[in-house]
Protein backbone atom coordinates (compact mmCIF):
# COMPACT_ATOMS: atom_id res chain seq x y z
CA UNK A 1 0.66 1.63 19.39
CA UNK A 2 3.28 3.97 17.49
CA UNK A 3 2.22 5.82 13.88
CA UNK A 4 4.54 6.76 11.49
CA UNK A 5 3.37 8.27 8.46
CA UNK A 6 6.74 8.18 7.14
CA UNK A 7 7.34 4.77 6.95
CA UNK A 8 6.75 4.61 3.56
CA UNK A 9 7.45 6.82 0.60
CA UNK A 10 6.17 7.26 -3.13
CA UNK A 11 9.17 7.52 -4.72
CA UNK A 12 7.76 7.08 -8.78
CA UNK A 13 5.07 9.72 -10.02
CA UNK A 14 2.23 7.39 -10.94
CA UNK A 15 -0.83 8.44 -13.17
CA UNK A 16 -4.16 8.83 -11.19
CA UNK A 17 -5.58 5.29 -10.65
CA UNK A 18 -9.46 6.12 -10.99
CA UNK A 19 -9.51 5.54 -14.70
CA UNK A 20 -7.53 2.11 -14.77
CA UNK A 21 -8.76 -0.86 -14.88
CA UNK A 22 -7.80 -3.59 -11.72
CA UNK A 23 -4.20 -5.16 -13.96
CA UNK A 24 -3.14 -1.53 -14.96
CA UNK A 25 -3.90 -0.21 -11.42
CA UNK A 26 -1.52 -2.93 -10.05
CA UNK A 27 1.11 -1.91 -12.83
CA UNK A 28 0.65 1.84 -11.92
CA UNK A 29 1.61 0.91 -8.08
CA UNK A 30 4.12 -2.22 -8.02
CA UNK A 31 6.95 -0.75 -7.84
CA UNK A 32 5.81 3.34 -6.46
CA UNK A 33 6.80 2.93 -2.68
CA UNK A 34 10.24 2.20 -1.03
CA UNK A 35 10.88 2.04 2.97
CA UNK A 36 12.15 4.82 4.87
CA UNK A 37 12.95 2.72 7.55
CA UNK A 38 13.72 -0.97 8.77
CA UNK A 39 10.74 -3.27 9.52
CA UNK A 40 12.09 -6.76 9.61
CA UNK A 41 9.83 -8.95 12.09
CA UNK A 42 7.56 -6.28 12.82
CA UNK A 43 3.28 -6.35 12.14
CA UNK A 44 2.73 -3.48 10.37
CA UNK A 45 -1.02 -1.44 9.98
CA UNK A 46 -1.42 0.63 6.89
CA UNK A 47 -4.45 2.70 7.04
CA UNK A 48 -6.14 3.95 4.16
CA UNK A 49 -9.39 6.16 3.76
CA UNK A 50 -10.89 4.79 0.69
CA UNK A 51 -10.27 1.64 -1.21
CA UNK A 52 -11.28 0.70 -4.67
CA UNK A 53 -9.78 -2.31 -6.09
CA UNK A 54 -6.88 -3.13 -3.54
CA UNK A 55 -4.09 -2.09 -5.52
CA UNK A 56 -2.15 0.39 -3.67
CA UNK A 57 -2.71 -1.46 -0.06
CA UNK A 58 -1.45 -4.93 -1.91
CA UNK A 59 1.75 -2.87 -3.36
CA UNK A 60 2.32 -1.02 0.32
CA UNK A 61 2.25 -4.90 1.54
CA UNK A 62 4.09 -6.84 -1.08
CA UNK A 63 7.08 -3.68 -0.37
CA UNK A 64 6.75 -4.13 3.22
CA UNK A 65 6.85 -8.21 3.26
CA UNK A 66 9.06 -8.43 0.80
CA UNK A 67 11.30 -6.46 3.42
CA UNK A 68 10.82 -8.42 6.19
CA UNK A 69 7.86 -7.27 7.91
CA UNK A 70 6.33 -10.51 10.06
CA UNK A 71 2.96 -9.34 9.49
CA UNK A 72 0.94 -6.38 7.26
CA UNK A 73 -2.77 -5.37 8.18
CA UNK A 74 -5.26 -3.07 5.83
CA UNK A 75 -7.45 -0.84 7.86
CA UNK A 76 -9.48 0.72 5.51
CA UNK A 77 -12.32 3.29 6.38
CA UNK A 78 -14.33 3.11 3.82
CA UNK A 79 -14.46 0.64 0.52
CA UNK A 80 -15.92 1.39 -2.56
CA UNK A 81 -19.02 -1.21 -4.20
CA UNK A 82 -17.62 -3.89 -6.67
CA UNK A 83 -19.36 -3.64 -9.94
């Protein structure tokens, strides 16, 4: 299976997300990634070391669907306990 780690880029500074709450994580995120590259009608992995609420794996998904990608999968290592 091919990696690219450049798939995706951060293209708006965003403040760190560990002090936000889950609604002003999402905000911080929505719109911080563009694609480098095409992905229309492709399933697409994003892997991720550590997630807290979700918010920066649902914004990397929402930017990839929203260009065409037929399918986006989290793999996440490790995920951090709800309160």
């Amino acid at each position: 299976m091919p990696a690219d780690a450049t798939l995706l880029r951060r293209v708006i500074e965003t403040a760190p997300q560990s002090r936000l709450d889950l609604d002003a994580r999402r905000m911080n995120v929505g719109r911080a990634f563009e694609l480098a590259q095409r992905v229309e009608g492709r399933h697409v992995g994003i892997v991720d070391d550590v997630m807290t609420t979700g918010a920066t794996p649902e914004a990397l998904a929402r930017t990839l669907k929203a260009a065409g990608a037929r399918r986006v999968t989290n793999f996440v290592a490790l995920r951090t306990p709800k309160n």
